[in-house]
Protein backbone atom coordinates (compact mmCIF):
# COMPACT_ATOMS: atom_id res chain seq x y z
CA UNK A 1 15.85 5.42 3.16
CA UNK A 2 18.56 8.08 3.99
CA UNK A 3 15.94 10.66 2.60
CA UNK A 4 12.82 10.00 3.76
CA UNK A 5 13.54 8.17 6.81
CA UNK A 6 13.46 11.32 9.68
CA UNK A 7 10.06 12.49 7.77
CA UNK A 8 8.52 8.82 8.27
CA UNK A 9 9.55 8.03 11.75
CA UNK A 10 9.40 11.65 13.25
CA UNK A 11 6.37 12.93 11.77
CA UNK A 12 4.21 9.66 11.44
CA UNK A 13 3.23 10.16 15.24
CA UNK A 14 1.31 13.39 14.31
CA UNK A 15 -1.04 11.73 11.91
CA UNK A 16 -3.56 12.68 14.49
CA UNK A 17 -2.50 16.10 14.21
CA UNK A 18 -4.32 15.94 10.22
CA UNK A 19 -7.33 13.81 11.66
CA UNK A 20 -9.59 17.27 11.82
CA UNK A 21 -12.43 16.64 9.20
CA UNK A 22 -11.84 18.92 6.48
CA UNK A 23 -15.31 19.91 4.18
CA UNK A 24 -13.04 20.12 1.34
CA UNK A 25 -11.93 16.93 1.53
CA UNK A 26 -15.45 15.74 2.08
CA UNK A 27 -16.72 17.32 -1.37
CA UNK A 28 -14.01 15.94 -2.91
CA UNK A 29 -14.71 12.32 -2.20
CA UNK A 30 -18.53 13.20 -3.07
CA UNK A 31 -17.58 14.18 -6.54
CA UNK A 32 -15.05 11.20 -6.84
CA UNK A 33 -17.73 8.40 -5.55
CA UNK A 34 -20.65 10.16 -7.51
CA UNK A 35 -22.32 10.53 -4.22
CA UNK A 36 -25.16 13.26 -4.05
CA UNK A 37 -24.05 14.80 -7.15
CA UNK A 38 -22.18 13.66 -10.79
CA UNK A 39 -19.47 11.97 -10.80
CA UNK A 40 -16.43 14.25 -11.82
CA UNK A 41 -12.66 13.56 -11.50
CA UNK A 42 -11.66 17.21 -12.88
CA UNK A 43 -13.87 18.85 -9.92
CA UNK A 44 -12.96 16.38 -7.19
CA UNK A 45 -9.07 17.02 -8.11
CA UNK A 46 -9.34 20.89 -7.79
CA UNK A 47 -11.23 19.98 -3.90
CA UNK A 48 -8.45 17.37 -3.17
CA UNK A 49 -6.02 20.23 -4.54
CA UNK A 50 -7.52 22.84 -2.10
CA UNK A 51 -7.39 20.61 0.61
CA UNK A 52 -3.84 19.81 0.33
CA UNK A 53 -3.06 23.23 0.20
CA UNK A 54 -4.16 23.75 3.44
CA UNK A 55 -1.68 20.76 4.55
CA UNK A 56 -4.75 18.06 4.61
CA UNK A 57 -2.26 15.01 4.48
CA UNK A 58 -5.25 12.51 3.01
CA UNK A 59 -6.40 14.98 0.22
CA UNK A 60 -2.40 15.06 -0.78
CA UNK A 61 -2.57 11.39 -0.97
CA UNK A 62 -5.88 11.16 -3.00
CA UNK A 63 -4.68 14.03 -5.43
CA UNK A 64 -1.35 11.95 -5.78
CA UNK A 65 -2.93 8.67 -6.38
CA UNK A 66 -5.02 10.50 -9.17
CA UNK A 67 -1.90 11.73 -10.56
CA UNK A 68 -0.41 8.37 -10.51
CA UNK A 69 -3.38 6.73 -12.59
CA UNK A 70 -4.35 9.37 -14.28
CA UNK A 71 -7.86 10.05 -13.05
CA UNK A 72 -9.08 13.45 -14.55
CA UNK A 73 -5.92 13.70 -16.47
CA UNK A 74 -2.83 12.38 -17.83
CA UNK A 75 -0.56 10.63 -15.50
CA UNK A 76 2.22 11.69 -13.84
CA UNK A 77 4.10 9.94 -11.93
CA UNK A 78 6.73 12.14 -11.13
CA UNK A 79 3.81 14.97 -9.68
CA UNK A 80 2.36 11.41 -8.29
CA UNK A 81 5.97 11.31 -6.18
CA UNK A 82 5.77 14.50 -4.47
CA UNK A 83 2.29 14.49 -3.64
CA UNK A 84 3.14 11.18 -1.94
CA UNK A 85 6.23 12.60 -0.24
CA UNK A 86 4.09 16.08 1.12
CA UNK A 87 1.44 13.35 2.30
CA UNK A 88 4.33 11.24 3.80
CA UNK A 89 5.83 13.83 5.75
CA UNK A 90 2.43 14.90 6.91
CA UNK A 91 1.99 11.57 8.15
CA UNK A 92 0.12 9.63 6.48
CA UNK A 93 0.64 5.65 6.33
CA UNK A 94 -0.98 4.87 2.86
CA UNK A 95 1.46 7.49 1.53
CA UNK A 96 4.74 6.82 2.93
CA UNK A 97 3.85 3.10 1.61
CA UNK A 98 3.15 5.05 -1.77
CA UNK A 99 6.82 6.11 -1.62
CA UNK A 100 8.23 2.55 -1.18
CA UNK A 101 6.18 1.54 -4.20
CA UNK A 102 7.60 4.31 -6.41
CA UNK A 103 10.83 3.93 -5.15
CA UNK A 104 10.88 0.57 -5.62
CA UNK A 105 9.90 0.44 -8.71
CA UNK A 106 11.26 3.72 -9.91
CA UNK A 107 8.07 5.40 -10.30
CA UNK A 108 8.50 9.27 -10.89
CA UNK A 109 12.31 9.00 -8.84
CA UNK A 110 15.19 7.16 -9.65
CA UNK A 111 14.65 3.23 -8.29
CA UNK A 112 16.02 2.70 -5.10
CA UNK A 113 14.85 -0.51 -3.49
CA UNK A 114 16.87 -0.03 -0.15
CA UNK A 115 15.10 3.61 0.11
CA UNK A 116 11.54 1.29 -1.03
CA UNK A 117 12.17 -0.84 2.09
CA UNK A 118 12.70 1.92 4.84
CA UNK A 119 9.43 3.29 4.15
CA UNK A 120 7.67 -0.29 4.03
CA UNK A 121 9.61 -0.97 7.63
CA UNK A 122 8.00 2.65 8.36
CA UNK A 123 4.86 1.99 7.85
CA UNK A 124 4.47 -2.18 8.38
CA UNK A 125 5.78 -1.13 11.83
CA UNK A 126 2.50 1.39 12.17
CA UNK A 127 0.26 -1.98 11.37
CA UNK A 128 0.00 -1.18 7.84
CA UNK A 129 -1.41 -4.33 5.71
CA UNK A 130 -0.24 -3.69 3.31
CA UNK A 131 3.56 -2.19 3.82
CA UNK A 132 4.05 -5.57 5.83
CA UNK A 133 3.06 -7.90 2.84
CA UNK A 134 5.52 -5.59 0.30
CA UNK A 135 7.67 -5.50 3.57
CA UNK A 136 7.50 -9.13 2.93
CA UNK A 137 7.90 -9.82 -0.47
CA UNK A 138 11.06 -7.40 -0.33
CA UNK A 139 12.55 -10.26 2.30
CA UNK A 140 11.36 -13.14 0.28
CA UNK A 141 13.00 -11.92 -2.95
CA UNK A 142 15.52 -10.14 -1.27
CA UNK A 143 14.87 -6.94 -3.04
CA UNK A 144 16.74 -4.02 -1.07
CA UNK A 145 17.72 -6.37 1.80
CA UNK A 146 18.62 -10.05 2.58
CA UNK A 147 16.32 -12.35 1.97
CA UNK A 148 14.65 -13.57 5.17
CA UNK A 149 11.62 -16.22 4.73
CA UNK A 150 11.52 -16.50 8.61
CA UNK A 151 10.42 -12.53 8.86
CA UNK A 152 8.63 -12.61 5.40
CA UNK A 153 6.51 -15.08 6.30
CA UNK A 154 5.58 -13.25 9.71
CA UNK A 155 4.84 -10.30 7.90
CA UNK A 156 2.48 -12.09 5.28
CA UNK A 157 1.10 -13.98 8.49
CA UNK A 158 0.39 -10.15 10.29
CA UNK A 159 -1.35 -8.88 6.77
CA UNK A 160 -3.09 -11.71 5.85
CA UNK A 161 -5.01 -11.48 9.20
CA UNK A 162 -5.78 -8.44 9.02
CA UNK A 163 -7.31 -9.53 5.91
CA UNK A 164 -4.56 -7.77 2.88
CA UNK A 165 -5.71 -10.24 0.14
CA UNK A 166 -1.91 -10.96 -1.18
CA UNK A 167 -0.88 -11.20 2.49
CA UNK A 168 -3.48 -14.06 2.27
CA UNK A 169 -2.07 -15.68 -0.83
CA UNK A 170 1.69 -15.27 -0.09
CA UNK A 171 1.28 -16.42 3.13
CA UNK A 172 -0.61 -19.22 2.09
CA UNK A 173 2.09 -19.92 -0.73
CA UNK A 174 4.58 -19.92 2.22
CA UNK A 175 3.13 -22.54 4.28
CA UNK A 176 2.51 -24.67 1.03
CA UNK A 177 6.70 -24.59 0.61
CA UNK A 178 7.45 -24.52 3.72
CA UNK A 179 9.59 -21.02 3.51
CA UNK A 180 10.38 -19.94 6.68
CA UNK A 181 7.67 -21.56 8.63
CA UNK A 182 6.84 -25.52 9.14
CA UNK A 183 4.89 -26.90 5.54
CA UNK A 184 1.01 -26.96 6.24
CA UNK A 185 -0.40 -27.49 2.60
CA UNK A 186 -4.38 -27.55 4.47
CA UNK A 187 -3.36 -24.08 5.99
CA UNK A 188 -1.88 -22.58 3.10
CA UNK A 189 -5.59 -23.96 0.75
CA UNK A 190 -7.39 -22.00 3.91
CA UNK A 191 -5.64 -19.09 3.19
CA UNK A 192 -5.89 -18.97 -0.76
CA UNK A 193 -9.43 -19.80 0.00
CA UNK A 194 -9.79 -16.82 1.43
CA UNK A 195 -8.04 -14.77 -0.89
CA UNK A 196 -10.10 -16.32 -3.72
CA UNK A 197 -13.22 -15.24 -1.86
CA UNK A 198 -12.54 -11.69 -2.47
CA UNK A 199 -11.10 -12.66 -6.71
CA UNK A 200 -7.29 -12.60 -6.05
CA UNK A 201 -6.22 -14.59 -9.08
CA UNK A 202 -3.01 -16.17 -8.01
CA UNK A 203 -4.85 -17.70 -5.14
CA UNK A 204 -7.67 -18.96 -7.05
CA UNK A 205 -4.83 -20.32 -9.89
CA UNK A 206 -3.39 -21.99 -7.37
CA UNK A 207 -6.46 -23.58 -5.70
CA UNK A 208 -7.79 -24.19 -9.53
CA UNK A 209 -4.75 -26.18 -9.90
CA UNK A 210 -5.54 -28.57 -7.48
CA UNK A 211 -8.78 -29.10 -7.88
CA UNK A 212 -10.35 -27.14 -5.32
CA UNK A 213 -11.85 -24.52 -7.20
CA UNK A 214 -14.78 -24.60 -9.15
């Protein structure tokens, strides 16, 4: 991550810094939920858009993850990118694991899995649930850097307990093989069990396919 890495590791230890509540921000999350008033994507975009403006790190994030599905518009994922990386440098966690995604995957930038997992390593190292289970699939696949079950499986192991749903079904799916950590097939059925609580699919596949799921 020869670009982004300084902004992640220097200016992730401000995120309190963009904590201050911001009314803005408030009204746009009203308009988004539907809460109070009617639901509008066009009207929460323009607060989220204001907000950002005034260097409000979550309303960047929200305004780029509406670019990036297209809520209230078309999508862009190339808009979606630098929204991500103004949030990022602000930041914000959920953002600079935004920027692995699209780097990994090539969304609005040119692909660059070794870029993808400096900002996972960025943010998995903040506690982020989610960085450290694509931290982890990233080792297990070897995608952007050696493959290492031993840490993927930690890292699935960290997000699953904080209760990421696909840390919960990769970790399980690690204990079931035996990748990187000592085969425990009635640990790894816990773990899809929980997964499948909350719908994950793979996990409830996987339990359907042995019989454990009705």
């Amino acid at each position: 991550m020869k670009r982004f890495v300084v902004s992640c590791f220097t200016l992730v230890f401000a995120v309190g810094a963009f904590a201050q509540s911001d009314s803005l921000l408030s009204e746009g999350l009203a308009y988004e939920r539907g809460e109070g008033r009617a639901q509008n994507f066009t009207r929460a975009a323009e607060c989220y858009r204001a907000a950002a403006a005034k260097g409000n790190a979550a309303a960047a994030l929200r305004l780029g993850e509406f670019a990036f599905y297209g809520y209230g518009g078309q999508a862009d994922s190339a808009r979606a990118f630098a929204l991500f990386k103004q949030a990022a440098d602000a930041g914000d966690l959920d953002a600079i694991w935004w920027l692995g995604v699209c780097l990994q995957k090539g969304y609005g930038t040119p692909a660059s899995p070794e870029d993808a997992v400096e900002c996972y390593e960025c943010a998995a190292a903040k506690g982020l649930a989610k960085a450290q289970n694509s931290l982890g699939v990233c080792l297990k696949y070897a995608i952007g850097t050696e493959k290492d079950y031993v840490r993927a499986t930690e890292l699935f192991k960290a997000a699953a307990l904080q209760g990421d749903i696909n840390g919960m079904n990769n970790y399980g799916y690690m204990l079931d093989f035996g990748l990187g950590v000592a085969t425990d097939h009635e640990a790894a059925v816990y773990w899809w069990q929980k997964a499948a609580e909350q719908e994950h699919q793979t996990a409830i596949y996987r339990l359907v396919d042995r019989g454990l799921y009705e």
